[in-house]
C-alpha atoms as a PDB file:
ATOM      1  CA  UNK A   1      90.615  85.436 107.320  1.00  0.00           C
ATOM      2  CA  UNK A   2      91.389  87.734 110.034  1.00  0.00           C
ATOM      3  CA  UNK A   3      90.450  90.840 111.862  1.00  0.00           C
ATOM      4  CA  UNK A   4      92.685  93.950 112.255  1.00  0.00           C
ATOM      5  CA  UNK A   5      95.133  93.807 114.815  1.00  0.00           C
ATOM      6  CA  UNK A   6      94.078  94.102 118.213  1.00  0.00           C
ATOM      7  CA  UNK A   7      96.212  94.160 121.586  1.00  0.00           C
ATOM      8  CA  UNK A   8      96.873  90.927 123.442  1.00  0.00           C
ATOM      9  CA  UNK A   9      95.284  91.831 126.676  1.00  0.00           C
ATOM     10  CA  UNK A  10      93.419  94.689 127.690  1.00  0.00           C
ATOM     11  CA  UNK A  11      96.763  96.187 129.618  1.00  0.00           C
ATOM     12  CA  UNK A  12      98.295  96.143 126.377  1.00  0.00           C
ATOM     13  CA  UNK A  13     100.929  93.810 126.491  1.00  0.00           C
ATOM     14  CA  UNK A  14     102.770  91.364 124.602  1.00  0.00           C
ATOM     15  CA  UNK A  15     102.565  91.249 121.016  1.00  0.00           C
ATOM     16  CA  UNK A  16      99.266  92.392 118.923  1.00  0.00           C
ATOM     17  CA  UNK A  17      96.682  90.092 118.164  1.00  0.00           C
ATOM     18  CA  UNK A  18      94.660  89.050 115.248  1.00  0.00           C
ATOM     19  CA  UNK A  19      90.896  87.490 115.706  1.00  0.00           C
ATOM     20  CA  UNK A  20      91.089  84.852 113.264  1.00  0.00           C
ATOM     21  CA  UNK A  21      87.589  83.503 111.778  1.00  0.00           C
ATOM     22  CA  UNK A  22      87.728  79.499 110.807  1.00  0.00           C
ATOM     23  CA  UNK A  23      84.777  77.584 109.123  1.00  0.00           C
ATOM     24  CA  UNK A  24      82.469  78.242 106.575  1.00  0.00           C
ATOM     25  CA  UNK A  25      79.639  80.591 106.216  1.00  0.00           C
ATOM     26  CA  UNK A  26      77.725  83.418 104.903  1.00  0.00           C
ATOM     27  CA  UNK A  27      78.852  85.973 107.277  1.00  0.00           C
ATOM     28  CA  UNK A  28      82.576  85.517 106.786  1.00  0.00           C
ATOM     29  CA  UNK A  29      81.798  85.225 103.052  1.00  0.00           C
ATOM     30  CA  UNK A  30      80.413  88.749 103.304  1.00  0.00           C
ATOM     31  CA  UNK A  31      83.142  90.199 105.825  1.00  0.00           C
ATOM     32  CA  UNK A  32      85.592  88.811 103.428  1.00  0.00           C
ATOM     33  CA  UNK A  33      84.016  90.618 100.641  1.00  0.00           C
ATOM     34  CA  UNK A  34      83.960  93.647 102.743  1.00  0.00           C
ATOM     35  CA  UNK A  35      87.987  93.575 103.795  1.00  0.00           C
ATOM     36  CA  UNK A  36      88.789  92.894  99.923  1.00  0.00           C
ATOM     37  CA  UNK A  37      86.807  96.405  99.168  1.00  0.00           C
ATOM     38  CA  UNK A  38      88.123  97.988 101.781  1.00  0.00           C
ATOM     39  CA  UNK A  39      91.678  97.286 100.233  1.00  0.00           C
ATOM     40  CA  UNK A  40      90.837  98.088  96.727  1.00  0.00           C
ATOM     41  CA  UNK A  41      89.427 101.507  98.221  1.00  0.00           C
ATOM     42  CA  UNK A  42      92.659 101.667 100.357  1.00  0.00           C
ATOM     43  CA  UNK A  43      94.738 101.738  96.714  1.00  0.00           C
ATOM     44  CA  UNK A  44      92.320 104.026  95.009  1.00  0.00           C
ATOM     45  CA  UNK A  45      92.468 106.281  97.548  1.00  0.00           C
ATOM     46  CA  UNK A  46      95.960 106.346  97.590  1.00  0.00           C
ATOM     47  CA  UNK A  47      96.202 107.118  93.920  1.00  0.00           C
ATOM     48  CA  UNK A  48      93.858 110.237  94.374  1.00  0.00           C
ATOM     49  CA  UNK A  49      96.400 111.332  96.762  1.00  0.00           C
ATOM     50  CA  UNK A  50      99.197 111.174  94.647  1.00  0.00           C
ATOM     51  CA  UNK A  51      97.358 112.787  91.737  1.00  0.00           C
ATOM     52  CA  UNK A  52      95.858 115.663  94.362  1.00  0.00           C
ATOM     53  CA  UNK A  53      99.551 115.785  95.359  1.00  0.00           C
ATOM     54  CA  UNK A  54     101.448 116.401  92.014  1.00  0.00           C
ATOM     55  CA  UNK A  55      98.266 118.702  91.160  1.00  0.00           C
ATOM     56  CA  UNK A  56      99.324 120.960  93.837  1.00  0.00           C
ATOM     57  CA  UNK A  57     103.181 120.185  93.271  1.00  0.00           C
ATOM     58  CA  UNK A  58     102.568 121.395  89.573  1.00  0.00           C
ATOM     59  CA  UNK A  59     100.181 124.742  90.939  1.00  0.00           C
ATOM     60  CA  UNK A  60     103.058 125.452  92.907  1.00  0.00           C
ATOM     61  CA  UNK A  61     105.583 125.587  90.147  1.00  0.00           C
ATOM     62  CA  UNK A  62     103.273 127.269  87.742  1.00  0.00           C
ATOM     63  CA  UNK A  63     102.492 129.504  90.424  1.00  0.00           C
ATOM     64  CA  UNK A  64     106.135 130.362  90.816  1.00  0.00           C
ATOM     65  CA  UNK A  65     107.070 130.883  87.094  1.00  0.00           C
ATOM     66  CA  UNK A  66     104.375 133.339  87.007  1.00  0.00           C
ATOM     67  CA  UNK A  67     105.932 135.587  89.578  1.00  0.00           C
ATOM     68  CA  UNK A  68     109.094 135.207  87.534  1.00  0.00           C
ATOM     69  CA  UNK A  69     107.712 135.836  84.648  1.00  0.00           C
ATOM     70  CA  UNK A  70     105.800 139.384  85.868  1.00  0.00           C
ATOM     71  CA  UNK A  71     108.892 140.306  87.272  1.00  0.00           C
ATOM     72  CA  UNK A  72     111.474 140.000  84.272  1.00  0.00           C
ATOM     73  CA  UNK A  73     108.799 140.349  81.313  1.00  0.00           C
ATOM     74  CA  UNK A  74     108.466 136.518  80.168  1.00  0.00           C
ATOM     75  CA  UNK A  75     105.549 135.597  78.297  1.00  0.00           C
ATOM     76  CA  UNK A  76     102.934 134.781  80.914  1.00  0.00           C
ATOM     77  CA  UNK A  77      99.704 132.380  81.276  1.00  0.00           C
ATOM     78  CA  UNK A  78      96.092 134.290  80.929  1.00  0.00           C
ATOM     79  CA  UNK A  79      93.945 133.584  83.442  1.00  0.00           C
ATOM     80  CA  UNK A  80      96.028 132.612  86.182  1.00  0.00           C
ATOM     81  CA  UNK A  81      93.531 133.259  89.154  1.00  0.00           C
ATOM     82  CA  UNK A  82      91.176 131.370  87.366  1.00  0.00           C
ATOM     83  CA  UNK A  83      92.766 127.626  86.357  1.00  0.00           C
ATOM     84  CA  UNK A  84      94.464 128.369  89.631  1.00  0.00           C
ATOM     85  CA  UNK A  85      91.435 128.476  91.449  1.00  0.00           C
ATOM     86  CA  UNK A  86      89.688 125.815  89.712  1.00  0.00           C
ATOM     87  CA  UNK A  87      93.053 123.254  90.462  1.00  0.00           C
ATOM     88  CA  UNK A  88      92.796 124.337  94.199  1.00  0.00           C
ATOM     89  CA  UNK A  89      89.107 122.961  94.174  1.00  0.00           C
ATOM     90  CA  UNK A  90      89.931 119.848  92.679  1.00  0.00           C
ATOM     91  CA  UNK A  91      92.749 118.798  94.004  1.00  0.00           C
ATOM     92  CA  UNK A  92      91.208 119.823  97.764  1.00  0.00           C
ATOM     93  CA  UNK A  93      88.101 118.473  97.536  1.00  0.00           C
ATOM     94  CA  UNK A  94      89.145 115.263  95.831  1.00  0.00           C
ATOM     95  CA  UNK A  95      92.096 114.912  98.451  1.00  0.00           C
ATOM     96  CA  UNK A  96      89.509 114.729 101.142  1.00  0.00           C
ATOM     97  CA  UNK A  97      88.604 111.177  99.974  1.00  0.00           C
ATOM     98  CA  UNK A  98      92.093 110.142 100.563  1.00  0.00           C
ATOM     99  CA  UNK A  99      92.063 111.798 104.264  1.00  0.00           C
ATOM    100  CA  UNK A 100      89.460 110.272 105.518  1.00  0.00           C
ATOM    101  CA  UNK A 101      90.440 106.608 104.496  1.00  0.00           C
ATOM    102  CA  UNK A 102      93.800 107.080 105.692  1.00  0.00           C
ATOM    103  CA  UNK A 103      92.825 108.508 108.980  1.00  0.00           C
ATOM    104  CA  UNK A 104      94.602 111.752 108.600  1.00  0.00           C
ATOM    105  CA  UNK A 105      91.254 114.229 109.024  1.00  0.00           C
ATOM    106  CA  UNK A 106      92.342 116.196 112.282  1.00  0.00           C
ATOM    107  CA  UNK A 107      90.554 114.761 115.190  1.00  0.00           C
ATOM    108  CA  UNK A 108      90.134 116.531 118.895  1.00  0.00           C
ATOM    109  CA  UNK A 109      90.528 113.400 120.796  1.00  0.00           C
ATOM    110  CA  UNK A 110      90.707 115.122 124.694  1.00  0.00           C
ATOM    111  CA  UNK A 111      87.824 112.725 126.392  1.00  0.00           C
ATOM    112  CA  UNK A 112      88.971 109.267 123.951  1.00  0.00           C
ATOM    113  CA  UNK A 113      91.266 108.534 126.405  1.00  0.00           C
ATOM    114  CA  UNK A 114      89.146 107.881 129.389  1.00  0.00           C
ATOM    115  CA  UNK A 115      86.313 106.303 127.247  1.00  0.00           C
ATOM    116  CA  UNK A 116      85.963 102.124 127.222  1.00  0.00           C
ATOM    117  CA  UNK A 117      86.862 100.660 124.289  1.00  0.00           C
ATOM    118  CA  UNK A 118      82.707  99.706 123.384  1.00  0.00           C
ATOM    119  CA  UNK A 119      82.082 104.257 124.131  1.00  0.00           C
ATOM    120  CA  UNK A 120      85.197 104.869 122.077  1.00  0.00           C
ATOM    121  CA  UNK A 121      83.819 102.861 119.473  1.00  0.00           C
ATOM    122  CA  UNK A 122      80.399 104.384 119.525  1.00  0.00           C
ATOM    123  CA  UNK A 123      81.878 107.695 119.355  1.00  0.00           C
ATOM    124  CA  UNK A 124      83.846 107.103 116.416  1.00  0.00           C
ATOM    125  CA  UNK A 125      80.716 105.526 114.585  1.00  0.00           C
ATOM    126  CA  UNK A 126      78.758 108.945 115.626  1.00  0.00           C
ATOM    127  CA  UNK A 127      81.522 110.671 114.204  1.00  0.00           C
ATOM    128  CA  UNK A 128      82.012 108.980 111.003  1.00  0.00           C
ATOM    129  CA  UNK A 129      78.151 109.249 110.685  1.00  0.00           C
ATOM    130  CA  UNK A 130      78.304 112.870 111.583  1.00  0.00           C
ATOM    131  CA  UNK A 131      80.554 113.600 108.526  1.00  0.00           C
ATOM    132  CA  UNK A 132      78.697 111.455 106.237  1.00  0.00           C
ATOM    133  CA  UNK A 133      75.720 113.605 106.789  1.00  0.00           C
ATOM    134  CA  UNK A 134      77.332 116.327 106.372  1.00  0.00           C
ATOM    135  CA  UNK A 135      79.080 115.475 103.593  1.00  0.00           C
ATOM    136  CA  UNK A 136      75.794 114.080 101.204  1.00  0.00           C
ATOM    137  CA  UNK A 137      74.169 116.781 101.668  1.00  0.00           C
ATOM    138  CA  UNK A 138      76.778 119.189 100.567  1.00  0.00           C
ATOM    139  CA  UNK A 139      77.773 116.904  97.387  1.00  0.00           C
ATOM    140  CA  UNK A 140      73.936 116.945  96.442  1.00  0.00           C
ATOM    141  CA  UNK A 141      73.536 120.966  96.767  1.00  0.00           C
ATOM    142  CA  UNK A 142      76.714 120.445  94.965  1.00  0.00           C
ATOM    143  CA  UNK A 143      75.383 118.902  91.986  1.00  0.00           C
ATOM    144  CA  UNK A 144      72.171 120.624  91.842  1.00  0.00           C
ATOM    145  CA  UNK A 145      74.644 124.057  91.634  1.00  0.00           C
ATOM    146  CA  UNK A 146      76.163 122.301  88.892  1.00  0.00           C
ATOM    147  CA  UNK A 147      72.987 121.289  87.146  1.00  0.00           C
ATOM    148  CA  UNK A 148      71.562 125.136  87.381  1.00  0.00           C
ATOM    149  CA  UNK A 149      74.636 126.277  85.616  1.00  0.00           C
ATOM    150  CA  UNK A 150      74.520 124.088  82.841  1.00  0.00           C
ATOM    151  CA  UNK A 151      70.998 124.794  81.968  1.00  0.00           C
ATOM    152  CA  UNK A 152      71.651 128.235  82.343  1.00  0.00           C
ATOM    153  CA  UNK A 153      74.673 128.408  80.019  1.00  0.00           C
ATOM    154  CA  UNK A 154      76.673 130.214  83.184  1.00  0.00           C
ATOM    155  CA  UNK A 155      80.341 131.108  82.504  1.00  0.00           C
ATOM    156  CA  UNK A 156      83.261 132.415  84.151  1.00  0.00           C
ATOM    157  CA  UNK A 157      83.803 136.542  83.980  1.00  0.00           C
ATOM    158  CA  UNK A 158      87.447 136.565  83.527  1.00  0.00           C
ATOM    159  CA  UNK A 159      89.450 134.463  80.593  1.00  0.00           C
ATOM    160  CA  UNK A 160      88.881 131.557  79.258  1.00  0.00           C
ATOM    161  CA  UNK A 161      85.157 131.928  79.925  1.00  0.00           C
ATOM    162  CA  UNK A 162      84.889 128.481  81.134  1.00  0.00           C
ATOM    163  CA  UNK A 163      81.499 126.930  81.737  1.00  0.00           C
ATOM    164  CA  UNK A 164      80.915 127.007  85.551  1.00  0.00           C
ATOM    165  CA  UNK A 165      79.632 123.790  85.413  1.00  0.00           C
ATOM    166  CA  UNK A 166      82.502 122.438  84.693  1.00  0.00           C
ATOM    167  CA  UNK A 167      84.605 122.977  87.593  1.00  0.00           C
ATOM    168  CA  UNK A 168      81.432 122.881  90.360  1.00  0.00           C
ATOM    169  CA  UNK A 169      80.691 119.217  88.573  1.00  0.00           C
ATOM    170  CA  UNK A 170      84.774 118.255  89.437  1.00  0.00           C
ATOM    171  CA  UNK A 171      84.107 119.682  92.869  1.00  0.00           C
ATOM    172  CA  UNK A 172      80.685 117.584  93.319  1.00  0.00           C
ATOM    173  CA  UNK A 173      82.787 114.466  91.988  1.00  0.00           C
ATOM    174  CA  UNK A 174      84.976 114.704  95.298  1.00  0.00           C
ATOM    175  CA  UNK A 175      82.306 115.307  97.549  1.00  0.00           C
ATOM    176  CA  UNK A 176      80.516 112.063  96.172  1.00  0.00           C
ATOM    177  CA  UNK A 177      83.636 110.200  96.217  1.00  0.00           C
ATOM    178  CA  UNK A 178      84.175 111.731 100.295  1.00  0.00           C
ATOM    179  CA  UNK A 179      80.486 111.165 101.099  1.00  0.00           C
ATOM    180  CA  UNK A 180      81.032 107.233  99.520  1.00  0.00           C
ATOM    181  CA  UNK A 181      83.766 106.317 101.719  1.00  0.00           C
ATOM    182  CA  UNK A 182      82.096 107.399 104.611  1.00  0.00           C
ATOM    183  CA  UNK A 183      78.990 105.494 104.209  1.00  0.00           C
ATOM    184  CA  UNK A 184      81.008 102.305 103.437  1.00  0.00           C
ATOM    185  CA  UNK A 185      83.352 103.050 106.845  1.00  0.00           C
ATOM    186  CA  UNK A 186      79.989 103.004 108.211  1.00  0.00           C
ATOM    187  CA  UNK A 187      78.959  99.750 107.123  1.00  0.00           C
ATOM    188  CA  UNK A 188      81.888  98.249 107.193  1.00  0.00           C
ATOM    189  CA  UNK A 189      82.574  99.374 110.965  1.00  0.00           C
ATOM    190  CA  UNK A 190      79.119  97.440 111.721  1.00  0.00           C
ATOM    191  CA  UNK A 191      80.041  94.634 109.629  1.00  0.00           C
ATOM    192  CA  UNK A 192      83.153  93.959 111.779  1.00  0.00           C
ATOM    193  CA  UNK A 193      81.297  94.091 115.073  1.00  0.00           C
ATOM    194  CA  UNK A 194      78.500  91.828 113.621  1.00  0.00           C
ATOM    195  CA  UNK A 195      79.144  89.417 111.295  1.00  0.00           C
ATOM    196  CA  UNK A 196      81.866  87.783 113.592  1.00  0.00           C
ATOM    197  CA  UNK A 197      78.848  86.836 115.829  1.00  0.00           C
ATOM    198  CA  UNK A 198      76.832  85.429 113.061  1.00  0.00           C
ATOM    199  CA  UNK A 199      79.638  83.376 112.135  1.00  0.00           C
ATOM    200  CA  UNK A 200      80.188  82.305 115.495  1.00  0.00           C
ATOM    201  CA  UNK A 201      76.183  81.488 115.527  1.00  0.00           C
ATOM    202  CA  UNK A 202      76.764  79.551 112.033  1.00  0.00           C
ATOM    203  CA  UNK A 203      78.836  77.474 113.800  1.00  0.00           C
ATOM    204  CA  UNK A 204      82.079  79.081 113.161  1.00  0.00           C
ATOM    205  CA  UNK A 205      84.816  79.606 115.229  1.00  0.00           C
ATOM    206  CA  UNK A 206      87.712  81.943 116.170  1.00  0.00           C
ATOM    207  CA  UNK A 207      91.187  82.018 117.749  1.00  0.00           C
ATOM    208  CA  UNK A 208      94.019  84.628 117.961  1.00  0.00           C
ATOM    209  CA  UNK A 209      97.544  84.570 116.880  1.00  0.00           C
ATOM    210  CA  UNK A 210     100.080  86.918 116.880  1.00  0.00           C
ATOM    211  CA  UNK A 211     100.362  89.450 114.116  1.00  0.00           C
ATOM    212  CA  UNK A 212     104.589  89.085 112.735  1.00  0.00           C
ATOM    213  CA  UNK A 213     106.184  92.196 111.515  1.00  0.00           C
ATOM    214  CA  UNK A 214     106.457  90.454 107.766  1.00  0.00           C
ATOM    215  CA  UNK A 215     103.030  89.596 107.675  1.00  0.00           C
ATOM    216  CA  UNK A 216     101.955  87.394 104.391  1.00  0.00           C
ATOM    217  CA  UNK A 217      99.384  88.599 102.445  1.00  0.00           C
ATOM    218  CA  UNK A 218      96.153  86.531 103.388  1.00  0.00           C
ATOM    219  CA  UNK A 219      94.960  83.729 101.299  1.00  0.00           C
ATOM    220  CA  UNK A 220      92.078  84.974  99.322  1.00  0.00           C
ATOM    221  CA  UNK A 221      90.227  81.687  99.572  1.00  0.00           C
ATOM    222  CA  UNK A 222      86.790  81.583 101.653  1.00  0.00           C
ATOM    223  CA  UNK A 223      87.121  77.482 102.186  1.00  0.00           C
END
């Protein structure tokens, strides 16, 4: 089993690398089992973002037939602002999952450059951590908003008199799904700097070899 690619030599060149874990023990066991989660979350992920996508692909046209329809007298959708607005939350909150697996969050990234690789490391740890903070906290006030307004019967003031619950529960379900993959980048960001070691302690080894451009899919064995 091996680690994500990494450059040849600190200047860079050559081909990338690969860190390559050989033995048997209970760290690799457990980085293995973290690498085969991270991949599963990798699909999921990727699914929410094609749902979020046609969500907003289908808004758009809906959105569109509307005007049409308001300017030569077809028979239009009631509440418009509202299912509109309650799409928009979905579909945004639940694509921020996706973004932040994939990388694609906006990042200022001015002083990474001069930082060592160990400081640029910390830094994006701090930052992950940062935004999982954030990010529990809002999908608990979340839920306890959506709590209140199901024991208080709350509903919307314009047709179809939804339940607010309803939509503030869809929006808490992608800040829990956010505020989940950024506590398991967390972990699994530690578990790549340590286990390695503890394999290496279990008497484990490692070696490098270069990463092709068809690369196989890795054997899923542990032995």
């Amino acid at each position: 089993m091996s680690e994500p690619a990494v450059p040849a030599s600190a200047a860079g060149k050559g081909p990338p690398m690969e860190r390559v874990l050989e033995g048997t023990s209970m760290a690799r066991t457990l980085l293995h089992a973290m690498r085969a989660l991270n991949a599963f979350l990798d699909r999921a992920c990727l699914g929410i973002g094609y749902l979020c996508g046609g969500m907003f692909l289908m808004l758009a046209f809906f959105i569109t037939y509307q005007s049409l329809a308001r300017e030569f007298g077809w028979v239009m959708s009631p509440g418009t602002d509202q299912l509109s607005g309650y799409v928009m939350a979905m579909a945004a909150t639940w694509a921020f999952a996706y973004a932040l697996q994939a990388g694609a969050h906006v990042r200022i990234d001015v002083l990474l450059p001069y930082m060592s690789p160990r400081v640029r490391a910390v830094a994006d740890w701090v930052a992950v951590a940062s935004i999982a903070f954030f990010v529990c906290i809002t999908a608990w006030k979340t839920w306890r908003m959506a709590l209140r307004s199901y024991e208080l019967g709350a509903l919307s003031n314009d047709y179809p008199l939804t339940p607010i619950w309803i939509p503030q529960s869809l929006v808490a379900i992608g800040f829990s799904m956010v505020s989940l993959i950024a506590v398991f980048m967390l972990v699994h960001a530690v578990a790549e700097g340590a286990l390695p070691v503890f394999h290496k302690r279990a008497g484990g080894t490692e070696s490098y070899r270069a990463v092709s451009r068809t690369r196989n899919v890795e054997d899923s064995s542990i032995t």
